[in-house]
C-alpha atoms as a PDB file:
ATOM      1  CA  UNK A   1     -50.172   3.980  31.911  1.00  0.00           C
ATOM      2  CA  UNK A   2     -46.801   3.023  33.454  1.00  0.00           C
ATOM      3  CA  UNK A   3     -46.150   1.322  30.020  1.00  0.00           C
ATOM      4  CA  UNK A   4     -46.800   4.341  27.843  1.00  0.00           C
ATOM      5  CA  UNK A   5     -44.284   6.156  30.419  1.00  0.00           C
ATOM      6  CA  UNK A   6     -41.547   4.384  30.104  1.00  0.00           C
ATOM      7  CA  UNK A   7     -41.734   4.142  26.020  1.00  0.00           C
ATOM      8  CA  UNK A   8     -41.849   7.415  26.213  1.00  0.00           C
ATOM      9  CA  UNK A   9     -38.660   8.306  27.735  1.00  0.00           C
ATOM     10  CA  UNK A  10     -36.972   5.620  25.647  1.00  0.00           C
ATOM     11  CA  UNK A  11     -38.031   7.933  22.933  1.00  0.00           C
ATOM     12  CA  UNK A  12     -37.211  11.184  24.792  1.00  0.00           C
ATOM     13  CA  UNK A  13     -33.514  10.197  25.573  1.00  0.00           C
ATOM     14  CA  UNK A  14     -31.197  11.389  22.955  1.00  0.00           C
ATOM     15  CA  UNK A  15     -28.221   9.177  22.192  1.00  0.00           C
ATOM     16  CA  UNK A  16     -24.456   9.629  23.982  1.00  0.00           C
ATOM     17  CA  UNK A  17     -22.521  11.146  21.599  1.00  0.00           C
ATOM     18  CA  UNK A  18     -19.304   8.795  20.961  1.00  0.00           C
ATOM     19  CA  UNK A  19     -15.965  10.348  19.680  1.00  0.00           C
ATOM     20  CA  UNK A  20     -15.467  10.302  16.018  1.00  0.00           C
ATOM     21  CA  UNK A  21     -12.952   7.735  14.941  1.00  0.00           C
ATOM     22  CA  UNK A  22     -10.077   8.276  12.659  1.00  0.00           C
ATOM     23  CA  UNK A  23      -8.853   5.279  11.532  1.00  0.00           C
ATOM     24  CA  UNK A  24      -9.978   4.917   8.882  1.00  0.00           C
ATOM     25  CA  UNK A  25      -8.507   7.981   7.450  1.00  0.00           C
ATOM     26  CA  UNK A  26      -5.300   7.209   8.720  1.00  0.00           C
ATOM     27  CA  UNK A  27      -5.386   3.463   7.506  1.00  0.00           C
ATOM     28  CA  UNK A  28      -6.048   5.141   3.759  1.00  0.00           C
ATOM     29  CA  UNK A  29      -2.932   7.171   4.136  1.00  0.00           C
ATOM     30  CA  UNK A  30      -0.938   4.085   5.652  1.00  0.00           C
ATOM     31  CA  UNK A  31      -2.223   2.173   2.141  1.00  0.00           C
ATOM     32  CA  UNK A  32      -1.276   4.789  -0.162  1.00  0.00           C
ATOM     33  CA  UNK A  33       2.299   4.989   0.911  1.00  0.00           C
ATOM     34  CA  UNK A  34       2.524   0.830   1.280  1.00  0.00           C
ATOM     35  CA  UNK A  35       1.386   0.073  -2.515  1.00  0.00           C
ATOM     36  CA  UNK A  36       3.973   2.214  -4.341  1.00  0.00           C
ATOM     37  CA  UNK A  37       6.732   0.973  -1.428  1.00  0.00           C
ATOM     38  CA  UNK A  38       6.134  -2.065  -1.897  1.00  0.00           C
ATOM     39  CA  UNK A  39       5.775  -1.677  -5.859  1.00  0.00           C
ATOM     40  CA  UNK A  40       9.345  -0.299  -5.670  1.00  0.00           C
ATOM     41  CA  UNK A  41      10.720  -3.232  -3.530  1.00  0.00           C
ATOM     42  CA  UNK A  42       9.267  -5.743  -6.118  1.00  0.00           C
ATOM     43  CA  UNK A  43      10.707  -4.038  -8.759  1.00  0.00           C
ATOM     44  CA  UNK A  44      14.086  -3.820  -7.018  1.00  0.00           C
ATOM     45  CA  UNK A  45      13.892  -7.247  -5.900  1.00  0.00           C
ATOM     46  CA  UNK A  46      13.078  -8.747  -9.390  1.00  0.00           C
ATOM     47  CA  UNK A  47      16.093  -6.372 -10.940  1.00  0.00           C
ATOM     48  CA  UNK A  48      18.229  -8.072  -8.656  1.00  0.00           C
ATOM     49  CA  UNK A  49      16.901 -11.751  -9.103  1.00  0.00           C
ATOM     50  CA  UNK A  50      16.429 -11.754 -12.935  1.00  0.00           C
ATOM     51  CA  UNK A  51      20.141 -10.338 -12.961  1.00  0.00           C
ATOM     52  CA  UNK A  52      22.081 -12.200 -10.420  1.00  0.00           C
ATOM     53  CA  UNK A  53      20.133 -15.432  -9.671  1.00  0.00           C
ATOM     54  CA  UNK A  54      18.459 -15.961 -13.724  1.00  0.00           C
ATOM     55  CA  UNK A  55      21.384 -14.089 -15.361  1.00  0.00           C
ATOM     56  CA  UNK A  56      24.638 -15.206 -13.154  1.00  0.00           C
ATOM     57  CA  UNK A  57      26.126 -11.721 -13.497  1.00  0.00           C
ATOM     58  CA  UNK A  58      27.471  -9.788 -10.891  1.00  0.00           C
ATOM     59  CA  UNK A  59      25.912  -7.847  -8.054  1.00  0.00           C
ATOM     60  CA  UNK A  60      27.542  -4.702  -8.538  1.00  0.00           C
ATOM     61  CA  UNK A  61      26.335  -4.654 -12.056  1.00  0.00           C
ATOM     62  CA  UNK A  62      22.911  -4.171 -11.222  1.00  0.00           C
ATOM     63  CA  UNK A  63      22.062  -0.559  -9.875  1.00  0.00           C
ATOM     64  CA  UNK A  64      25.007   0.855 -13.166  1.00  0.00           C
ATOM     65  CA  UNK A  65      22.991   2.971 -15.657  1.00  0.00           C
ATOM     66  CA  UNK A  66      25.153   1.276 -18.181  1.00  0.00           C
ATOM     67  CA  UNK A  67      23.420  -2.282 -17.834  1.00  0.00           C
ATOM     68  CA  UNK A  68      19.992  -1.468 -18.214  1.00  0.00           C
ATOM     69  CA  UNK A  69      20.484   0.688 -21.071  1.00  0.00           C
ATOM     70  CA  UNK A  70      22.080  -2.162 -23.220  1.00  0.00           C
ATOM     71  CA  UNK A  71      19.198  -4.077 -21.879  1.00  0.00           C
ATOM     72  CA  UNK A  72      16.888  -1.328 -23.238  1.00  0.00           C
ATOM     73  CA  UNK A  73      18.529  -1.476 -26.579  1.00  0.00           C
ATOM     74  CA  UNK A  74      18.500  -5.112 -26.970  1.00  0.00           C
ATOM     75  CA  UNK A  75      14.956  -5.202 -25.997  1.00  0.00           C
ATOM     76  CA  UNK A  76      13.736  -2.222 -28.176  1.00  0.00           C
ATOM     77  CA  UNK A  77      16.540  -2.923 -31.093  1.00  0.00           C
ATOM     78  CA  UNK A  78      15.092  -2.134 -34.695  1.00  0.00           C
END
């Protein structure tokens, strides 16, 4: 009888309730903004290697307007 007790209150006892966690809504934000960031500094970072380093031009050459659009026009030239 003692046995049936105690199962019984296992049963009766309802569970703590813990505090809902967030992290893994904030993580998912966190992610969203690193994979276009990080997209960006790739593509920034290749700009300035394939320029420079590949094409041995100058730095200052590769954020003008000027340069990519002859590149766009050599690239897309009928």
């Amino acid at each position: 009888m003692n046995e049936t007790n105690q199962t019984a209150d296992k049963r009766d006892k309802k569970p703590v309730d813990k505090p809902v966690r967030r992290k893994t809504a904030q993580w998912r934000i966190v992610v969203r903004w690193m994979i276009p960031l990080f997209l960006i500094i790739a593509l920034i970072g290749g700009m300035i290697v394939g320029y420079v380093v590949l094409g041995k031009q100058s730095f200052s050459e590769v954020f003008e307007w000027k340069t990519w659009k002859h590149v766009f026009d050599l690239v897309f030239a009928p």
